[in-house]
N, C-alpha and C. Protein backbone atom coordinates (compact mmCIF):
# COMPACT_ATOMS: atom_id res chain seq x y z
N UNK A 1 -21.46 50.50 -17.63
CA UNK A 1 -20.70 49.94 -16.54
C UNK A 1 -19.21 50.05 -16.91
N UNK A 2 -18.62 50.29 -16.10
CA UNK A 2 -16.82 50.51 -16.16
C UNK A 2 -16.37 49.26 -16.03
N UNK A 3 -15.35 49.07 -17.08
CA UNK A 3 -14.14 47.99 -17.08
C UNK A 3 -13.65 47.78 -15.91
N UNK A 4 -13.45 46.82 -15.37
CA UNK A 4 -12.56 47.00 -13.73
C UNK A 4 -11.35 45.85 -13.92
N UNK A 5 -10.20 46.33 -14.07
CA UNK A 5 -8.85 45.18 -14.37
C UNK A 5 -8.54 44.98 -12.69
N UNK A 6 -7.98 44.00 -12.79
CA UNK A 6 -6.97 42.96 -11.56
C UNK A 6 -5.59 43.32 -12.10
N UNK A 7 -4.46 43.41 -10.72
CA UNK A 7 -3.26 42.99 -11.08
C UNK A 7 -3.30 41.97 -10.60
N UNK A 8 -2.85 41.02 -11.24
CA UNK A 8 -2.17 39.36 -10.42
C UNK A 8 -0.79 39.30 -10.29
N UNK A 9 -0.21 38.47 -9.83
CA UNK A 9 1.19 38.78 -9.50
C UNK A 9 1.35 36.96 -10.87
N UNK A 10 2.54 37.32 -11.83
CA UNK A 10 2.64 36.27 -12.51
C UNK A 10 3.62 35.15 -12.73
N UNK A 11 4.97 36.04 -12.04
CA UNK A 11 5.94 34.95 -11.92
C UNK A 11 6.02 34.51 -10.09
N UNK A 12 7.02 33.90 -10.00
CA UNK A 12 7.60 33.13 -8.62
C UNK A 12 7.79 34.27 -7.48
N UNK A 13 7.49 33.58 -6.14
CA UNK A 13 7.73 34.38 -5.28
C UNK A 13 9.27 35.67 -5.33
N UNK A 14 8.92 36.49 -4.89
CA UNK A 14 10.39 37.35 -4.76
C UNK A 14 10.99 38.26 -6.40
N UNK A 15 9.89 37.91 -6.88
CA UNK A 15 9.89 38.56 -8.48
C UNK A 15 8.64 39.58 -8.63
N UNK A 16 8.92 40.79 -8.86
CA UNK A 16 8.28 42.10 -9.11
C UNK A 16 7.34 41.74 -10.27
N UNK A 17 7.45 41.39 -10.99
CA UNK A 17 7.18 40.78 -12.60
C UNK A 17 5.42 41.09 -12.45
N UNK A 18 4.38 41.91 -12.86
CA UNK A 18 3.10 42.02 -12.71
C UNK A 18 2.19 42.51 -13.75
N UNK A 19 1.26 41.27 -14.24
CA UNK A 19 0.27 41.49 -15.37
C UNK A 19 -0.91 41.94 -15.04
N UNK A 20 -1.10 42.78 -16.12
CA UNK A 20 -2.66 43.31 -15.26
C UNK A 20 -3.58 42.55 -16.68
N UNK A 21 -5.19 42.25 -16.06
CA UNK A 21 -5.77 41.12 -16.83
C UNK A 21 -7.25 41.63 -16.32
N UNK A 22 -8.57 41.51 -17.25
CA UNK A 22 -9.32 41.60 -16.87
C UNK A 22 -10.02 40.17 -16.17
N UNK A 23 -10.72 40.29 -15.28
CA UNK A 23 -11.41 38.95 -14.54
C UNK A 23 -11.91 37.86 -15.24
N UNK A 24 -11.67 36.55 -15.51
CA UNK A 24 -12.04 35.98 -16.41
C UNK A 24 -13.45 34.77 -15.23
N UNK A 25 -14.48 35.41 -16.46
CA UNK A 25 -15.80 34.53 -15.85
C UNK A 25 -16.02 34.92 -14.40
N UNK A 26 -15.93 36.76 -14.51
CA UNK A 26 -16.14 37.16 -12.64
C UNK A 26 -17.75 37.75 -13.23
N UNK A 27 -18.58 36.99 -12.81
CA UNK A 27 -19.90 37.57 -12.77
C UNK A 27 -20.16 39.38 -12.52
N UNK A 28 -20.36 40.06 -13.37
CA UNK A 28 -20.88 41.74 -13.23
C UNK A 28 -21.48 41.82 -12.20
N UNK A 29 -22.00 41.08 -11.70
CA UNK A 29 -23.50 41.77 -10.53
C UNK A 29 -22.72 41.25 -9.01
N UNK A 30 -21.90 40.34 -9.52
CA UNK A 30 -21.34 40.48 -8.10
C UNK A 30 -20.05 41.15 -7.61
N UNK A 31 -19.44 41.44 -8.65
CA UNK A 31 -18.14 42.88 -8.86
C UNK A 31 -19.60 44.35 -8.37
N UNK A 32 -20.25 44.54 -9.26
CA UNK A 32 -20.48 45.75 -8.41
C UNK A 32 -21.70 45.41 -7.39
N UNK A 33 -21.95 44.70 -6.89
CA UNK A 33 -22.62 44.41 -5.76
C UNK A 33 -21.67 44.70 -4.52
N UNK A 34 -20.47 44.16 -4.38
CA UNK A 34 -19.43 44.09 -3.46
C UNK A 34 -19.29 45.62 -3.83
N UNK A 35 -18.32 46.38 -4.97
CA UNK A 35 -18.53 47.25 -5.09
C UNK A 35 -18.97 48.72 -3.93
N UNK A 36 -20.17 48.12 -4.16
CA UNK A 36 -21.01 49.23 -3.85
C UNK A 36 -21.07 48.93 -2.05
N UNK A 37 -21.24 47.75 -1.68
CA UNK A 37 -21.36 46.97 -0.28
C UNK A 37 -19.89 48.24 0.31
N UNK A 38 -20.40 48.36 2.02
CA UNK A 38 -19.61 49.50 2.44
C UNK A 38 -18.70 48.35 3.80
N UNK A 39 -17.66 48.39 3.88
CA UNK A 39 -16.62 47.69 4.30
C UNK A 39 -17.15 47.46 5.94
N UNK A 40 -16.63 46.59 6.65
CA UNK A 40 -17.35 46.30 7.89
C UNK A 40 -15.83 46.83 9.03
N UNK A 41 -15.06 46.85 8.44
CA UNK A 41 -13.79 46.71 8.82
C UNK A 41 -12.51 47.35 7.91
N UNK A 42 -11.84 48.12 8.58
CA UNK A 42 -10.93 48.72 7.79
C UNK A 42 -9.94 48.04 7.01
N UNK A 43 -9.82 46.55 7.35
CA UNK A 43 -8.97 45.94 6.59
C UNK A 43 -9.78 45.24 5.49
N UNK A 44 -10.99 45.11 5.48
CA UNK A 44 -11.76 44.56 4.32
C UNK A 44 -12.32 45.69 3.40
N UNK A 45 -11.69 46.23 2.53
CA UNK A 45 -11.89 47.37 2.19
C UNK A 45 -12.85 46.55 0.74
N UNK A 46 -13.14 47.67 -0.46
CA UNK A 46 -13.93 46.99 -1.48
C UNK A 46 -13.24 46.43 -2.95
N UNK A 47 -11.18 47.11 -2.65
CA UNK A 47 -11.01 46.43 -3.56
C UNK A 47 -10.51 45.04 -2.98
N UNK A 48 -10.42 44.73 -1.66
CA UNK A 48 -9.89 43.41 -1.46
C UNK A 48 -11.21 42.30 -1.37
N UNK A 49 -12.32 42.68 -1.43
CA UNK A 49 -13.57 41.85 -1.80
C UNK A 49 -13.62 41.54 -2.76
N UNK A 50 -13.40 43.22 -3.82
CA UNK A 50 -13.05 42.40 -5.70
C UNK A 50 -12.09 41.01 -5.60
N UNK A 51 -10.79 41.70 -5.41
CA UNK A 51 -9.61 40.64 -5.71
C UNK A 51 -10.42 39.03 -4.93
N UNK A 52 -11.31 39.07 -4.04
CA UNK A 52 -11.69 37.55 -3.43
C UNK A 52 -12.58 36.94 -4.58
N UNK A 53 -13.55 37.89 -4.94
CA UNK A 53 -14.25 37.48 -6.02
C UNK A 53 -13.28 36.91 -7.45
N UNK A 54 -12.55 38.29 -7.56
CA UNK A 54 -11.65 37.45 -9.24
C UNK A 54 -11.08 36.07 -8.81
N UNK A 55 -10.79 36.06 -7.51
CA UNK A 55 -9.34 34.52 -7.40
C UNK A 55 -10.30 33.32 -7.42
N UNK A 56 -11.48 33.80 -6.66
CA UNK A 56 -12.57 32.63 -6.49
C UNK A 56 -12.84 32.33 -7.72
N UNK A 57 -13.19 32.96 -8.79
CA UNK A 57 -13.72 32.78 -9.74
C UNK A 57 -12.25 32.36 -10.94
N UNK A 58 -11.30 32.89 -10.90
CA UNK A 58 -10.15 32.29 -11.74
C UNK A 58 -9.96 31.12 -11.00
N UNK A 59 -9.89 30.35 -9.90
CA UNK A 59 -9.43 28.91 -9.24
C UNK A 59 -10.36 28.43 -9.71
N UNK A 60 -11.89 28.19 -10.37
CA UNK A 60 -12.90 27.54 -10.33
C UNK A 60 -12.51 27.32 -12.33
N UNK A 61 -12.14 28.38 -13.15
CA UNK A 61 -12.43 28.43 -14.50
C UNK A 61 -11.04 28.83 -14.73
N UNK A 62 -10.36 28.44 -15.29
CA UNK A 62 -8.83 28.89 -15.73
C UNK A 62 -8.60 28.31 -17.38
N UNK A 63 -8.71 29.48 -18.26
CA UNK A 63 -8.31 29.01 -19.91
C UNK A 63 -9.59 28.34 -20.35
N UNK A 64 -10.65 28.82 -20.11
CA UNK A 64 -12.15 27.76 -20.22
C UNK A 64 -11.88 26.65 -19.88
N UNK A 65 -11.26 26.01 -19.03
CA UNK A 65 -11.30 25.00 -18.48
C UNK A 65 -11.46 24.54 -17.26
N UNK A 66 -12.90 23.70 -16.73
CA UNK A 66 -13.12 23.78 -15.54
C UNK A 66 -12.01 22.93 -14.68
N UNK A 67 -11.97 23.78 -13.52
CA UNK A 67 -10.96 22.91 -12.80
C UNK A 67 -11.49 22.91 -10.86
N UNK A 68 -11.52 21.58 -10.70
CA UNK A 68 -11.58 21.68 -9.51
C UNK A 68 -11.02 22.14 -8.46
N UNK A 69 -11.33 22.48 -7.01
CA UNK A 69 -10.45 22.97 -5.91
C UNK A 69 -9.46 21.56 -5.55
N UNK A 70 -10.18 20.54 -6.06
CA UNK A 70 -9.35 19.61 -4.89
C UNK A 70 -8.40 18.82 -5.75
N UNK A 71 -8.35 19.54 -7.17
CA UNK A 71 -7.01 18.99 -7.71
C UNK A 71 -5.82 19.39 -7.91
N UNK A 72 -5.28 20.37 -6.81
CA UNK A 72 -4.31 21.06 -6.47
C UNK A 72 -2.62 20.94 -7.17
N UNK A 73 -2.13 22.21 -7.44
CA UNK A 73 -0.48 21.56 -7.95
C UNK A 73 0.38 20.71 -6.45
N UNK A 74 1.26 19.91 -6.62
CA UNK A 74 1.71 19.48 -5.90
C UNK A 74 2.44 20.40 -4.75
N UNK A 75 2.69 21.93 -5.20
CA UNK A 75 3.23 22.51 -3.88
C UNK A 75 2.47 23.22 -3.45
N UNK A 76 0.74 23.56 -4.08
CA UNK A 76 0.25 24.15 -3.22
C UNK A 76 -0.19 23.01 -1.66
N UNK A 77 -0.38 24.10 -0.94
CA UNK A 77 -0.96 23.44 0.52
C UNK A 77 -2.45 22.77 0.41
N UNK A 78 -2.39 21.47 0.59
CA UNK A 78 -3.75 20.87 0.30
C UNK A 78 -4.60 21.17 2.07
N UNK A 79 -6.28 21.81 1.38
CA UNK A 79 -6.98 21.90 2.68
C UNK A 79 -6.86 20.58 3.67
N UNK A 80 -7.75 21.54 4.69
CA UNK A 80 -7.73 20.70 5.74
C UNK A 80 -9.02 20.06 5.54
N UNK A 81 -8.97 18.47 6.14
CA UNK A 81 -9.65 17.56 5.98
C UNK A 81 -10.62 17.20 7.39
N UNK A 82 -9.53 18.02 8.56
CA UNK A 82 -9.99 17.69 9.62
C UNK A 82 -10.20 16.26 9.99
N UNK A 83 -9.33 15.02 9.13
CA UNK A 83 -9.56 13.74 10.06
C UNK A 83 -8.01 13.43 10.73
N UNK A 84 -8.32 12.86 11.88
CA UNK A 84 -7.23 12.51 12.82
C UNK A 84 -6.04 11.72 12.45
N UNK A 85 -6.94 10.83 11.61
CA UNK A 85 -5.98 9.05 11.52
C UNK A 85 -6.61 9.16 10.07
N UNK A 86 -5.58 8.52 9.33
CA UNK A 86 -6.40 7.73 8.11
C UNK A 86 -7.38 6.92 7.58
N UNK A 87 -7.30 6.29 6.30
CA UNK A 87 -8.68 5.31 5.88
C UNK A 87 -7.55 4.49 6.49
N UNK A 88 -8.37 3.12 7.21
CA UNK A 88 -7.69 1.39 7.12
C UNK A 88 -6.95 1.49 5.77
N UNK A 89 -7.55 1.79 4.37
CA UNK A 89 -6.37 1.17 3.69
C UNK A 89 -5.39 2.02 3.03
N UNK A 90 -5.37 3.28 3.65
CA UNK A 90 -4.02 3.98 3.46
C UNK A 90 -3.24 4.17 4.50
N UNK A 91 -3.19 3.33 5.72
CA UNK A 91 -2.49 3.34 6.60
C UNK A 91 -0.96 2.71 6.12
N UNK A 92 0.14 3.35 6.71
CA UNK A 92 1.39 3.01 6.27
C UNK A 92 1.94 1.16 6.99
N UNK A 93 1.80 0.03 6.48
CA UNK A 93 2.45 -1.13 6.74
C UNK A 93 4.00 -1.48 6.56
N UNK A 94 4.84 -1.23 7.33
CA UNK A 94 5.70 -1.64 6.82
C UNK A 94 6.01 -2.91 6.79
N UNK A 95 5.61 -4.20 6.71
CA UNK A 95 5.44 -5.14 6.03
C UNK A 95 5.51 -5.11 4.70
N UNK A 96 4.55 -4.51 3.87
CA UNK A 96 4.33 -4.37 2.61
C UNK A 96 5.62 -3.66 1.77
N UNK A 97 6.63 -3.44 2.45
CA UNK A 97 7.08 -2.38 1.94
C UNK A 97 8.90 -3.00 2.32
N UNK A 98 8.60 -4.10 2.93
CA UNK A 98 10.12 -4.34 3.37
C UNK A 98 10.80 -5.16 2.07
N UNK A 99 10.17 -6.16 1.58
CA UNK A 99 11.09 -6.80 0.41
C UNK A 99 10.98 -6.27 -0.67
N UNK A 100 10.25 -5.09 -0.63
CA UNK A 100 10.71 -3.91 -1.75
C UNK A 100 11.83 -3.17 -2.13
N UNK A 101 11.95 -2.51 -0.94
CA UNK A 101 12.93 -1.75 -0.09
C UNK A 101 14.40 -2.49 -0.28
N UNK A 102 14.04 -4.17 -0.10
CA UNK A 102 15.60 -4.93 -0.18
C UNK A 102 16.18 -5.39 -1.33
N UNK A 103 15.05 -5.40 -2.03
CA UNK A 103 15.19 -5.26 -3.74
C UNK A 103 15.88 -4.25 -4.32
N UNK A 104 15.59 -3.32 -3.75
CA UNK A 104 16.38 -2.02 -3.77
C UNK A 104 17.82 -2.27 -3.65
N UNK A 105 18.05 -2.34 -2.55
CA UNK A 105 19.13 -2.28 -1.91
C UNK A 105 20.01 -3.29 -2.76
N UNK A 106 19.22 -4.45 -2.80
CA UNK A 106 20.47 -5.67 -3.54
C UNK A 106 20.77 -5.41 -4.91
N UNK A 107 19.54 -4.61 -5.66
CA UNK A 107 19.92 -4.20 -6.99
C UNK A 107 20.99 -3.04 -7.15
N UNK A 108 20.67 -1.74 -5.83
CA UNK A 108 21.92 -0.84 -6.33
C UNK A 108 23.47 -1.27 -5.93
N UNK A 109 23.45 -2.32 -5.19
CA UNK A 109 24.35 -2.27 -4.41
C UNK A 109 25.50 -4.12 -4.66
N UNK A 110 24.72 -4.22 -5.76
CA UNK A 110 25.42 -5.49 -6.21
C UNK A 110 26.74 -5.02 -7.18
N UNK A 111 27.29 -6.14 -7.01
CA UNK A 111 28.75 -5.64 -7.72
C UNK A 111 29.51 -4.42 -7.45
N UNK A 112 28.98 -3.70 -6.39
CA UNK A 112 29.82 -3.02 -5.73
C UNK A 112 30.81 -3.12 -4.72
N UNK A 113 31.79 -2.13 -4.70
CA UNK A 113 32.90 -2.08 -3.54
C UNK A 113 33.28 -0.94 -3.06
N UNK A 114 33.29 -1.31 -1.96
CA UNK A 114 33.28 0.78 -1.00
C UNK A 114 34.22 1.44 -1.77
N UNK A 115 34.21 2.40 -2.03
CA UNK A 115 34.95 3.73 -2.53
C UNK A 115 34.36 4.68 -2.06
N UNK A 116 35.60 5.50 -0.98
CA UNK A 116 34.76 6.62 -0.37
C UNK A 116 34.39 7.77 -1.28
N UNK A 117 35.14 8.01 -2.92
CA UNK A 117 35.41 8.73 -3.48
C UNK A 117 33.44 8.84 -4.21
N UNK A 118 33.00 7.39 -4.21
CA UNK A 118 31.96 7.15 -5.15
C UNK A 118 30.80 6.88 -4.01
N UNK A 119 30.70 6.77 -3.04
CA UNK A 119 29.98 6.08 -2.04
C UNK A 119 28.55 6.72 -1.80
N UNK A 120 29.01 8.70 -2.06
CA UNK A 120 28.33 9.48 -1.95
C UNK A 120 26.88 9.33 -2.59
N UNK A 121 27.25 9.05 -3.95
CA UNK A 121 26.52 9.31 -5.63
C UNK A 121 25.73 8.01 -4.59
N UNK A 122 26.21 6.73 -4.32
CA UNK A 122 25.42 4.97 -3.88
C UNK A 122 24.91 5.53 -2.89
N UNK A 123 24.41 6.38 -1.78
CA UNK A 123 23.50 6.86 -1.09
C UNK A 123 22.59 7.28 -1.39
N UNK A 124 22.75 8.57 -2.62
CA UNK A 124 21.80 9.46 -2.98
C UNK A 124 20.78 8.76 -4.03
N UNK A 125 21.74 7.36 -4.91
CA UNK A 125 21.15 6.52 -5.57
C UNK A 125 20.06 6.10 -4.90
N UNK A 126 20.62 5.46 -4.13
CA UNK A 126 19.66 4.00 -3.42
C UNK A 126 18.27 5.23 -2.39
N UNK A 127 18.82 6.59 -1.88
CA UNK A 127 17.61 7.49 -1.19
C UNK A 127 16.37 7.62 -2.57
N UNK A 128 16.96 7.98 -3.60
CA UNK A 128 16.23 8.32 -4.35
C UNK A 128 14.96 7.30 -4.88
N UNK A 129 15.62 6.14 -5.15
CA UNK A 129 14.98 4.81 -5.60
C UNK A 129 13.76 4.38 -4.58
N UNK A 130 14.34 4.60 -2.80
CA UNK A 130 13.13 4.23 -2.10
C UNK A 130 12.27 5.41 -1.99
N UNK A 131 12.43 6.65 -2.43
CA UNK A 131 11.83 7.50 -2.12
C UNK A 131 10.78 7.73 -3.33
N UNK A 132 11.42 7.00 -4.37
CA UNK A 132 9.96 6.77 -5.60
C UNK A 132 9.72 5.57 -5.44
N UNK A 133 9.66 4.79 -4.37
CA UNK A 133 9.03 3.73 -4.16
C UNK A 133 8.03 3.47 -3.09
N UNK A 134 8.20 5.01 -2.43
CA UNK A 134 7.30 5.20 -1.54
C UNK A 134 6.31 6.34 -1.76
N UNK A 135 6.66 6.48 -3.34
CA UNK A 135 5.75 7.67 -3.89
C UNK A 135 4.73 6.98 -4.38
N UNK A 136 5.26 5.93 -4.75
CA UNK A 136 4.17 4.95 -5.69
C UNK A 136 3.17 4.23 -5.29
N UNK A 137 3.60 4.07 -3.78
CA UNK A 137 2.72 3.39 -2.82
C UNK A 137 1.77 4.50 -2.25
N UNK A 138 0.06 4.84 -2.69
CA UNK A 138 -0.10 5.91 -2.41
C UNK A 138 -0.58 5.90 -0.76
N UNK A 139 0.16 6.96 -0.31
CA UNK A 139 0.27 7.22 0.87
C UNK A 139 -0.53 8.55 1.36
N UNK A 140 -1.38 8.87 0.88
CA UNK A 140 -2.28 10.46 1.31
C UNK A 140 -1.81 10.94 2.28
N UNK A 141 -1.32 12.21 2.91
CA UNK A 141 -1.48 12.79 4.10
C UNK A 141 -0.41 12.39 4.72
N UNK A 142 1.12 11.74 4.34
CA UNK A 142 1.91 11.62 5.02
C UNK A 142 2.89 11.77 4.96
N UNK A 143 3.91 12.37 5.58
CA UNK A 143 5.25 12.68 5.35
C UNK A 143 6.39 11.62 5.54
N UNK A 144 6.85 11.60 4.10
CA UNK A 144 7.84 10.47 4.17
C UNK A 144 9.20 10.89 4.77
N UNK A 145 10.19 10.17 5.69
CA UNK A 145 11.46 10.26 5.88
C UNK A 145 12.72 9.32 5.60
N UNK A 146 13.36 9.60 4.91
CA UNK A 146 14.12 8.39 4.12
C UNK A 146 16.02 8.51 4.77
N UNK A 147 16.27 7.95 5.71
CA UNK A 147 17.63 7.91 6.08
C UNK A 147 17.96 6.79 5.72
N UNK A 148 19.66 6.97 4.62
CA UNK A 148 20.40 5.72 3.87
C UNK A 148 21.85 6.08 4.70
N UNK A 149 22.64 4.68 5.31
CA UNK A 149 23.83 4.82 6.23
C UNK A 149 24.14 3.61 5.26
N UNK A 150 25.51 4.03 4.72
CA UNK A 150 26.28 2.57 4.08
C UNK A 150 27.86 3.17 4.42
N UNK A 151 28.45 2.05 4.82
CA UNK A 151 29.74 1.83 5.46
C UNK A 151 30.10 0.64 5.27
N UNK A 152 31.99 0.96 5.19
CA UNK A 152 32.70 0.19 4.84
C UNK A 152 32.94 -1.26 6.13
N UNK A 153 33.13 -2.35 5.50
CA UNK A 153 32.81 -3.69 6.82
C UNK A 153 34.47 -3.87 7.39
N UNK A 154 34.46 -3.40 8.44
CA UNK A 154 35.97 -3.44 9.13
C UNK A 154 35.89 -4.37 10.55
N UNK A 155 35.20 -4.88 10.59
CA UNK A 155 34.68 -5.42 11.93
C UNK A 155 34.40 -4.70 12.80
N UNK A 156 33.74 -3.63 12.76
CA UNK A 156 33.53 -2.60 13.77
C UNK A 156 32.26 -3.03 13.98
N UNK A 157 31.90 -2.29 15.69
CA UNK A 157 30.01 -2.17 15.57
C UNK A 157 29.48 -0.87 15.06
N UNK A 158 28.66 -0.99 14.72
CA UNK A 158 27.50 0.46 14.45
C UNK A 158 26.57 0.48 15.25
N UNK A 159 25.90 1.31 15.73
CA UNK A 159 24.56 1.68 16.52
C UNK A 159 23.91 2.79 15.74
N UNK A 160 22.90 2.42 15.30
CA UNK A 160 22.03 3.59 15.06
C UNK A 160 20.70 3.80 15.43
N UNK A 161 20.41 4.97 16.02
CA UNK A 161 19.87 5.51 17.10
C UNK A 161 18.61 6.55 16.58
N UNK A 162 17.35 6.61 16.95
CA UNK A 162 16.65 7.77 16.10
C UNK A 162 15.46 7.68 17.66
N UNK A 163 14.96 8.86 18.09
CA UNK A 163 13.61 9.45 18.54
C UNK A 163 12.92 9.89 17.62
N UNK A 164 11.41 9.99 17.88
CA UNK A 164 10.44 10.66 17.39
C UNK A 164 9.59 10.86 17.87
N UNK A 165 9.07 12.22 17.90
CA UNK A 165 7.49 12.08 18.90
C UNK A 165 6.53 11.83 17.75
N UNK A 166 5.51 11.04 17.84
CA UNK A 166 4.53 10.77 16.92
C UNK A 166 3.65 10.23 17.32
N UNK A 167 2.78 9.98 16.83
CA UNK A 167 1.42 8.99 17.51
C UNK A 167 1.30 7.52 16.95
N UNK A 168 1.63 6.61 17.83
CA UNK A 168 1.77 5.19 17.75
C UNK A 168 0.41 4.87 16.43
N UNK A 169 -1.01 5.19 17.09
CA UNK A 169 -2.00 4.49 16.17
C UNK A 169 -1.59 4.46 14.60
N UNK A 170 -0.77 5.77 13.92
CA UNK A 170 -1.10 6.09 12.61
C UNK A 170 -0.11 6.49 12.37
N UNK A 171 1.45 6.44 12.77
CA UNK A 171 2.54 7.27 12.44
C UNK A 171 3.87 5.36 12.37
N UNK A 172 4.59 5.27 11.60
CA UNK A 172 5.77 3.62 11.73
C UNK A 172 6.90 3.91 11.06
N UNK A 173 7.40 3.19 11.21
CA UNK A 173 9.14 3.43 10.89
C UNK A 173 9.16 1.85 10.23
N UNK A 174 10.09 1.67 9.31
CA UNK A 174 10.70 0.39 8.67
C UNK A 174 12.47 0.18 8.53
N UNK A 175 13.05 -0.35 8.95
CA UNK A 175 14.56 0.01 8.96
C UNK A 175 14.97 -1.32 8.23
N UNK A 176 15.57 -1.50 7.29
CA UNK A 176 15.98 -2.41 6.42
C UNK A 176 18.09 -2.44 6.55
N UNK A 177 18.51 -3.75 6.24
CA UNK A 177 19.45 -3.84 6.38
C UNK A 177 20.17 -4.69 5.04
N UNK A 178 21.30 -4.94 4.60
CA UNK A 178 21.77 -5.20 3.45
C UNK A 178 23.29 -5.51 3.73
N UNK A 179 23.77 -6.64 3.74
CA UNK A 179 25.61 -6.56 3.98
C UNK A 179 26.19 -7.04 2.50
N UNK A 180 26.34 -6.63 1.90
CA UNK A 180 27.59 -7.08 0.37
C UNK A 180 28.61 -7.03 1.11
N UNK A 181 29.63 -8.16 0.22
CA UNK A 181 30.77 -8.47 0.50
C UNK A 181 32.19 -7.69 1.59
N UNK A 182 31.85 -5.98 1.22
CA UNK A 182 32.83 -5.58 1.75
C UNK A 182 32.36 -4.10 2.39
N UNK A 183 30.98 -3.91 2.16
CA UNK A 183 30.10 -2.54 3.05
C UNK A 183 28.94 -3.19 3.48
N UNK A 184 28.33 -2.46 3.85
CA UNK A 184 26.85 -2.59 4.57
C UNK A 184 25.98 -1.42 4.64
N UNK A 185 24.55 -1.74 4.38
CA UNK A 185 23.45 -0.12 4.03
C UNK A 185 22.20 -0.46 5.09
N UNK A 186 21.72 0.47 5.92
CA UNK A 186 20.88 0.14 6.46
C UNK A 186 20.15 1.59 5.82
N UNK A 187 18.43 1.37 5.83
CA UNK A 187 18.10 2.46 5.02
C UNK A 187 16.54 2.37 6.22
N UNK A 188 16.67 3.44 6.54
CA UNK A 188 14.94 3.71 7.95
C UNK A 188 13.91 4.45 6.77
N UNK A 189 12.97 3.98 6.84
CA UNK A 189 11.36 5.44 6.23
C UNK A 189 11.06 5.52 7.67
N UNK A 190 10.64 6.41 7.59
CA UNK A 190 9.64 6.96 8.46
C UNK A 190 8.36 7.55 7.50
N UNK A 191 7.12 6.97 8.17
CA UNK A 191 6.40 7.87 7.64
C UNK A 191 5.07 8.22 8.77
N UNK A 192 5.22 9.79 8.44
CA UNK A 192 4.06 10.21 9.79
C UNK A 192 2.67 10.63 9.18
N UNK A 193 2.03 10.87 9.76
CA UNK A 193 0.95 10.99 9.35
C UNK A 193 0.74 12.86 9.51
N UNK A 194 -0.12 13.31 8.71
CA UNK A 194 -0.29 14.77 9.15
C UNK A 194 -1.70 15.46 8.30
N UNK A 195 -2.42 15.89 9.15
CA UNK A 195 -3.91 17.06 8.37
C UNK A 195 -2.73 18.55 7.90
């Protein structure tokens, strides 16, 4: 029986970079079974049946180590689940989540005083902080949105204003507010739901 190598592609998208590797743990009888099998369709030819067989079989066994489908890296695309709405207890409350959120806020934002020069860095601070605070809260299946508005207190009004199309049952918003002495931070999540 003949050796049959794979190229895989090994670095990051948009990089030429290509190792060639023999199939690791691709069963013989089903390499030349496919093989030999005569294409149904011109785009399913017999080496793109190989390459389904090697990937199937490298996603299942990688470095002798078994690995499941459903423990995915964080940027691959996780399958579809096909459910609509969530479990009851991963539904997003924002209740649960508001005197967290203000904890936040009073901790980054104590002993501070507006400086437009520094104000920037106290946004990206305080986005960052709720945004691993809403990592921690596990949330399956939903896309978080984190808008932070802090401004200087001149006696002015503010209005802030947001649409969304979403679905009431399983999709909420939380908008938190914070005044220190001489600014003010209002900070919205959104979080939607999505298969």
């Amino acid at each position: 029986m003949t050796d049959r190598r794979f190229t895989i592609q090994t670095e990051p998208r948009g990089v030429n970079t290509m190792k060639t590797m023999a199939p690791v743990n691709a069963g013989r009888d089903d390499i030349q079974a496919l093989a030999n099998a005569t294409p149904t369709s011109p785009i399913a030819s017999n080496e793109h049946r190989l390459s389904q067989v090697f990937f199937r079989r490298l996603s299942m066994s990688m470095n002798n180590s078994r690995k499941s489908s459903m423990f995915l890296p964080p940027n691959f695309p996780r399958p579809n689940t096909y459910r609509m709405e969530p479990d009851n207890e991963y539904r997003f409350r924002p209740y649960k989540v508001q005197d967290k959120i203000l904890e936040v806020l009073i901790e980054q934002m104590k002993d501070q005083t507006y400086n437009p020069a520094t104000i920037n860095e106290l946004v990206k601070d305080i986005s960052r902080s709720v945004h691993q605070l809403m990592k921690n809260i596990q949330l399956p299946r939903y896309k978080i949105i984190i808008q932070t508005v802090i401004g200087q207190k001149l006696e002015q009004l503010l209005r802030i204003a947001s649409r969304c199309l979403w679905d009431p049952k399983t999709d909420n918003m939380i908008s938190v507010n914070y005044e220190s002495k001489d600014m003010f931070a209002v900070v919205n999540v959104y979080a939607v739901y999505f298969d």
